[in-house]
C-alpha atoms as a PDB file:
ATOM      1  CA  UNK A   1     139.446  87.467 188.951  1.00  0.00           C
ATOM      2  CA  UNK A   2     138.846  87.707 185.091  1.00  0.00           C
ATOM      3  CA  UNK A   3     135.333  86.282 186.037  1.00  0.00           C
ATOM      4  CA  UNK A   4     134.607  88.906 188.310  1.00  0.00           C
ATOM      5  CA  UNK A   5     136.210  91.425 185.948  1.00  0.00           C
ATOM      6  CA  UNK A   6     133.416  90.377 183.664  1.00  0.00           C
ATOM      7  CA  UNK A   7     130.485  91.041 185.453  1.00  0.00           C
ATOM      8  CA  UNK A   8     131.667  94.362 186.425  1.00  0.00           C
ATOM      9  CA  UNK A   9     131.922  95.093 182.733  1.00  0.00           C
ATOM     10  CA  UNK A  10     128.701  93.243 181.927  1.00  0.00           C
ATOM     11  CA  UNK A  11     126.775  95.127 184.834  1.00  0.00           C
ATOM     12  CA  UNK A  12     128.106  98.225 183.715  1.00  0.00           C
ATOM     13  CA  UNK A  13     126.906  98.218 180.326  1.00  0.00           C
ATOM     14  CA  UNK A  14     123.348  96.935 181.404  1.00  0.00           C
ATOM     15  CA  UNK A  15     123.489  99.638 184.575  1.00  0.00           C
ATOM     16  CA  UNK A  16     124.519 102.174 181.327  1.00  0.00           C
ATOM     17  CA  UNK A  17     121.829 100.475 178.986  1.00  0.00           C
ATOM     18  CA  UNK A  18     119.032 101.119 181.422  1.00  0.00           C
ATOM     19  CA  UNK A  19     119.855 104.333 181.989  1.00  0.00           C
ATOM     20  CA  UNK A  20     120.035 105.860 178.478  1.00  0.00           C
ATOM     21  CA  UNK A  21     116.689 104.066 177.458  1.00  0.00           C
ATOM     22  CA  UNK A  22     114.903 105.888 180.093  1.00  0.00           C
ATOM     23  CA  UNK A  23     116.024 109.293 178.312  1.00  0.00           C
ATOM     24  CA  UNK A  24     114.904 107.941 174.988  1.00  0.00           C
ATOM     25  CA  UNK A  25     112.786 111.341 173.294  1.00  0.00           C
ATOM     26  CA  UNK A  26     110.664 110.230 170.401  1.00  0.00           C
ATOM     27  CA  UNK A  27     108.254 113.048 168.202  1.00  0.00           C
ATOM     28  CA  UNK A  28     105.744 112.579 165.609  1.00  0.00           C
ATOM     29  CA  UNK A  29     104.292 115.394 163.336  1.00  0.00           C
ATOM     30  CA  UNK A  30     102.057 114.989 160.154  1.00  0.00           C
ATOM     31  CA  UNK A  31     104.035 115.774 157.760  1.00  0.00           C
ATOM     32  CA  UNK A  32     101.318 116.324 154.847  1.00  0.00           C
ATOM     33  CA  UNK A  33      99.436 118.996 157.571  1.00  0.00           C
ATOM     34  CA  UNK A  34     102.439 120.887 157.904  1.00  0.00           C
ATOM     35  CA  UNK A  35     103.285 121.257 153.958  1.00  0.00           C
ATOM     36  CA  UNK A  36      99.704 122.277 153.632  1.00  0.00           C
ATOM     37  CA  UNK A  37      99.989 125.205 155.721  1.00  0.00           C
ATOM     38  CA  UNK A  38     103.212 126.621 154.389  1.00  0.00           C
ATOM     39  CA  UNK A  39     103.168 129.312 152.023  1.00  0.00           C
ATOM     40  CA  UNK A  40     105.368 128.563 149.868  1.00  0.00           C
ATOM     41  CA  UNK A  41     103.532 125.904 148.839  1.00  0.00           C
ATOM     42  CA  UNK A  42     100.795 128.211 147.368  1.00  0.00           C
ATOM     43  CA  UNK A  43     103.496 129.320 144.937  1.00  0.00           C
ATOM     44  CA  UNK A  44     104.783 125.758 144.046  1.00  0.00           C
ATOM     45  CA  UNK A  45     100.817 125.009 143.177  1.00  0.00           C
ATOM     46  CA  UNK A  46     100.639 128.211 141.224  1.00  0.00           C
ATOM     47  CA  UNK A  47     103.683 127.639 139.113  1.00  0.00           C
ATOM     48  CA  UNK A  48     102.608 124.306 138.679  1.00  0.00           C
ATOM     49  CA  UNK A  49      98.909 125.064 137.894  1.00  0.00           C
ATOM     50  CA  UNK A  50     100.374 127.496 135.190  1.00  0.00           C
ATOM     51  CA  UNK A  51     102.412 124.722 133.299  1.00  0.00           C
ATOM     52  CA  UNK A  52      99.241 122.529 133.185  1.00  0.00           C
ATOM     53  CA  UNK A  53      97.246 124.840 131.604  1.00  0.00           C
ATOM     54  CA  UNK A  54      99.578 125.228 129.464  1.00  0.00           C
ATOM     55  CA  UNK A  55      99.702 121.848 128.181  1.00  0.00           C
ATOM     56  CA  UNK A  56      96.092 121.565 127.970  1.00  0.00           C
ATOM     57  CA  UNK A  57      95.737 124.655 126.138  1.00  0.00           C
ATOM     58  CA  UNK A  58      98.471 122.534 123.787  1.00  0.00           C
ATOM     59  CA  UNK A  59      96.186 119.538 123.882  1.00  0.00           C
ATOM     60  CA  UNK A  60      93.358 121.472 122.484  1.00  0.00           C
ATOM     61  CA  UNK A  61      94.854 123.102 119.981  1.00  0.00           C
ATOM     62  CA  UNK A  62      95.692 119.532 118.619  1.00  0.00           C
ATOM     63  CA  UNK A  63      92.498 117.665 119.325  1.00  0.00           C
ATOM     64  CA  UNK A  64      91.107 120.806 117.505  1.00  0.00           C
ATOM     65  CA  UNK A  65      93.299 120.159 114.748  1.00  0.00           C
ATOM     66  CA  UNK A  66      92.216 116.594 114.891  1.00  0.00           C
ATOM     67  CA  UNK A  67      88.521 117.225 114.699  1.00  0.00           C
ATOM     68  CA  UNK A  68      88.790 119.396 111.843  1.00  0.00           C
ATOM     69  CA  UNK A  69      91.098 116.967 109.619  1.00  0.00           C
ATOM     70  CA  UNK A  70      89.263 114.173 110.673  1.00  0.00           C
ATOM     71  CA  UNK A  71      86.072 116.054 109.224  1.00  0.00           C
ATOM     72  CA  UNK A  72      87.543 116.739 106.078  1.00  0.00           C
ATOM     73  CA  UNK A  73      89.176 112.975 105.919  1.00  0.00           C
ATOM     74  CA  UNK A  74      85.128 112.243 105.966  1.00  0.00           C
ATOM     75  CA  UNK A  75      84.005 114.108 103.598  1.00  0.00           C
ATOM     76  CA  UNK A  76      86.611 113.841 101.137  1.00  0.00           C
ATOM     77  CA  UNK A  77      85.917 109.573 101.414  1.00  0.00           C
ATOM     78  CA  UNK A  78      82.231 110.018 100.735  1.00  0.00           C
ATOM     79  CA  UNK A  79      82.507 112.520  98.262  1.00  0.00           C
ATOM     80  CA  UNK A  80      81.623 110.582  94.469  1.00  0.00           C
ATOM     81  CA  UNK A  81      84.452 111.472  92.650  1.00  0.00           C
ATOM     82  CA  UNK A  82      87.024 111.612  95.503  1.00  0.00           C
ATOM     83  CA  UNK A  83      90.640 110.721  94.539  1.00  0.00           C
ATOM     84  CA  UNK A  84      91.776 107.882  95.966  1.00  0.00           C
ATOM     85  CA  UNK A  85      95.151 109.279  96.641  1.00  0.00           C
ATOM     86  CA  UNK A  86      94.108 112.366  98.325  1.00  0.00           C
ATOM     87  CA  UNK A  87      91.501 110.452 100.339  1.00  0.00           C
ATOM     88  CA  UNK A  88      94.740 108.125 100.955  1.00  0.00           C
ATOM     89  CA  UNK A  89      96.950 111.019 102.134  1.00  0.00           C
ATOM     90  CA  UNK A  90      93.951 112.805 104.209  1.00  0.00           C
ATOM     91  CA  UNK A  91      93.992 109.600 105.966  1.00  0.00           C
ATOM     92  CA  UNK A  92      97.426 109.097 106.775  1.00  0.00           C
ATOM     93  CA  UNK A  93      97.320 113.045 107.774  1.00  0.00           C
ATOM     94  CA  UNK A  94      94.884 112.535 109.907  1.00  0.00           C
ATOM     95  CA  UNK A  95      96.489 109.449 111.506  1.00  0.00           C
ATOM     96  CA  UNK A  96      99.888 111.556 112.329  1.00  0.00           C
ATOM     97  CA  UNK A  97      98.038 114.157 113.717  1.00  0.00           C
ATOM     98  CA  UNK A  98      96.635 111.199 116.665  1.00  0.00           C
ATOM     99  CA  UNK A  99      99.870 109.875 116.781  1.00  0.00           C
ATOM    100  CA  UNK A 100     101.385 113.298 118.012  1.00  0.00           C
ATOM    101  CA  UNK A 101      98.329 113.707 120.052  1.00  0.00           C
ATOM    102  CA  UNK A 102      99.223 110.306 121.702  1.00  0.00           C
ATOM    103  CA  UNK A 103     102.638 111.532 121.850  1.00  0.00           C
ATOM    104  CA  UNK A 104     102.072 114.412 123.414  1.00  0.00           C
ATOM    105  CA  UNK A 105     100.097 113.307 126.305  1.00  0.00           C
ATOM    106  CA  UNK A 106     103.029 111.084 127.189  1.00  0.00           C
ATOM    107  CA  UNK A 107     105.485 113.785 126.790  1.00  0.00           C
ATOM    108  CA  UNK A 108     103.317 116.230 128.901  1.00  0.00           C
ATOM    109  CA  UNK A 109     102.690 113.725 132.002  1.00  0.00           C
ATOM    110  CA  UNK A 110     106.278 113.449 132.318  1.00  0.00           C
ATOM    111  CA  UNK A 111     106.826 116.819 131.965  1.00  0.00           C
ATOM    112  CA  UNK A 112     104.742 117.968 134.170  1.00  0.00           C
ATOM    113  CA  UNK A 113     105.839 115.294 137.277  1.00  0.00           C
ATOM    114  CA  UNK A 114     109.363 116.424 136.459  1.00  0.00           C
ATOM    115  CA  UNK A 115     107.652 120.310 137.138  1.00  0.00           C
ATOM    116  CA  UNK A 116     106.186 119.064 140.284  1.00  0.00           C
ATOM    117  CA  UNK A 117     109.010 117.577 141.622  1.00  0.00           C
ATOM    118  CA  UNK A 118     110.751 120.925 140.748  1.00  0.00           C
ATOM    119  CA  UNK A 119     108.602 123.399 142.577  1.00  0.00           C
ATOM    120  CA  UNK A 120     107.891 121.018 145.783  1.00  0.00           C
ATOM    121  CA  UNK A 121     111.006 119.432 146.695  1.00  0.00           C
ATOM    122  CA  UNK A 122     111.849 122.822 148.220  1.00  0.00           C
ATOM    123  CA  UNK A 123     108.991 123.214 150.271  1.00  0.00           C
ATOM    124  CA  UNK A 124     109.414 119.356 151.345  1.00  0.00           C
ATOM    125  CA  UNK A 125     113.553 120.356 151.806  1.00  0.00           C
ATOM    126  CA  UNK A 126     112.649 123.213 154.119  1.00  0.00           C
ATOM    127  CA  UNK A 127     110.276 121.599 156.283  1.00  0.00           C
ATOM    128  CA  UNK A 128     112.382 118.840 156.560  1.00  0.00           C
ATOM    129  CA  UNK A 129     115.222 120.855 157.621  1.00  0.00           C
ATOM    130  CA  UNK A 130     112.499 122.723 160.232  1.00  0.00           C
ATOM    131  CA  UNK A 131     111.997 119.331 161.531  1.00  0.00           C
ATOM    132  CA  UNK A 132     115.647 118.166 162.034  1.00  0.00           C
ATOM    133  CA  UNK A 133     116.391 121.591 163.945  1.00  0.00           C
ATOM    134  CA  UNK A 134     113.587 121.209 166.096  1.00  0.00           C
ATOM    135  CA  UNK A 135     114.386 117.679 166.977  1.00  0.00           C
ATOM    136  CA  UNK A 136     118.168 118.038 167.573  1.00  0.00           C
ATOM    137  CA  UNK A 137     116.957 121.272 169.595  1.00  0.00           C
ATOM    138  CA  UNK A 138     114.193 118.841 171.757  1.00  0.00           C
ATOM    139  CA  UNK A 139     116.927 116.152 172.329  1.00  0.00           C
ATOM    140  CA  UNK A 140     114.897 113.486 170.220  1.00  0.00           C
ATOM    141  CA  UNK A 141     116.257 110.616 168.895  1.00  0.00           C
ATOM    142  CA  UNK A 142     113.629 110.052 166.103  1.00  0.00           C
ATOM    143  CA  UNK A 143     110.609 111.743 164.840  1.00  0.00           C
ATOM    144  CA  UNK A 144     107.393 109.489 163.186  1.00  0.00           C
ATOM    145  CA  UNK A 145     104.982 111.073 160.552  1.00  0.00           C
ATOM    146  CA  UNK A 146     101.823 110.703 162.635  1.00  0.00           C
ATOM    147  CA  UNK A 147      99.799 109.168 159.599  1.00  0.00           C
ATOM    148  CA  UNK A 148     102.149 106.570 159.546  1.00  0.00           C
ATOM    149  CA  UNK A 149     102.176 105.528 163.046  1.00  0.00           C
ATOM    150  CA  UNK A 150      99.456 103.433 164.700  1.00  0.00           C
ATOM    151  CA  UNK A 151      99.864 103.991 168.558  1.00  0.00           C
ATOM    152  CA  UNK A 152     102.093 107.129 169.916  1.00  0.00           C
ATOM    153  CA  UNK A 153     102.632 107.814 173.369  1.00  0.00           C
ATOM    154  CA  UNK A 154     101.866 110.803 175.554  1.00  0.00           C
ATOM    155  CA  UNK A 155     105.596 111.530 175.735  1.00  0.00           C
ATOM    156  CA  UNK A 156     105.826 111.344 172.460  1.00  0.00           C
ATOM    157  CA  UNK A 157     106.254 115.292 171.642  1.00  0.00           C
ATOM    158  CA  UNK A 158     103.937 116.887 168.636  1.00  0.00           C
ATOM    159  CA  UNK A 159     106.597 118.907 167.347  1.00  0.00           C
ATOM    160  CA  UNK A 160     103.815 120.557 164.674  1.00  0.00           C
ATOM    161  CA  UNK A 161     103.404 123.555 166.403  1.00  0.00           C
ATOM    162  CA  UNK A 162     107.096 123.647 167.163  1.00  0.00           C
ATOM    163  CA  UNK A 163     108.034 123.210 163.493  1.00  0.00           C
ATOM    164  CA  UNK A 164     105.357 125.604 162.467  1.00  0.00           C
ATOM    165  CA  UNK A 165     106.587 128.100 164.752  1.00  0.00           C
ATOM    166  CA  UNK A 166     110.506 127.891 163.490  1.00  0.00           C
ATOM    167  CA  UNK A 167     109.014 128.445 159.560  1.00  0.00           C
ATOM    168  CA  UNK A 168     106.956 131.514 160.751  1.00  0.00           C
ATOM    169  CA  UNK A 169     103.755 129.780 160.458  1.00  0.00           C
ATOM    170  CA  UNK A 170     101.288 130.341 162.787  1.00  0.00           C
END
């Protein structure tokens, strides 16, 4: 009897099995296409155009800066009667003035990921949050960036112009 009990339970669950992997609902999108098309994207490029101008605009001031010291380093050195002090403490000038350059251009790189990050992880939050709706609201299970994915089915469901459609994109 406990046998037979068993394979009731055993059949069940494979009867049960069988019949929620035929209402499996997979969707893919690409995910980069999408953020390209949203609008507030153009803004988070903008803002983060701006900052990098900035920091050039920065960079050339100093570079600038560097030039002209390391001009007057030059001629001070080959002058005839130049002080060997002052030729000393051009040099060293000039030498700090690279070093902050150097210093800088580190400082700005990470400063200007950390900026990116800033102005697009809302866009990437929002269309993410488009993409969960739309999925719980199609019944799928999982949804596959396209670019990502080698082989996708017919029933797979394209949810871009779903997506697109719940962030007022058209």
């Amino acid at each position: 009897m406990r046998n037979f009990f068993k394979v009731i339970v055993f059949c069940s669950v494979l009867f049960a099995g069988g019949l929620s992997a035929q209402t499996l609902k997979f969707g893919h999108i690409d995910f980069q296409q999408l953020l390209s098309v949203m609008p507030e994207r153009e803004a988070a490029k903008t803002a983060l155009e701006k900052v990098q101008a900035d920091l050039e605009t920065k960079l050339q001031a100093m570079q600038k800066e560097y030039q002209e010291k390391g001009k007057e380093y030059v001629a001070l050195a080959q002058a005839k009667d130049a002080n060997e002090a002052l030729v000393k403490a051009k040099q060293d000038e000039v030498q700090s003035i690279q070093e902050r350059i150097q210093t800088f251009q580190q400082t700005a790189q990470e400063s200007l990921q950390k900026e990116e990050s800033k102005q697009f992880q809302p866009v990437i939050e929002k269309a993410r949050k488009a993409i969960t709706e739309v999925a719980k609201e199609q019944g799928l299970l999982y949804v596959f960036e396209v670019n990502g994915v080698l082989y996708h089915s017919e029933q797979s469901v394209d949810l871009s112009a779903l997506v697109k459609t719940k962030l007022g994109i058209k």
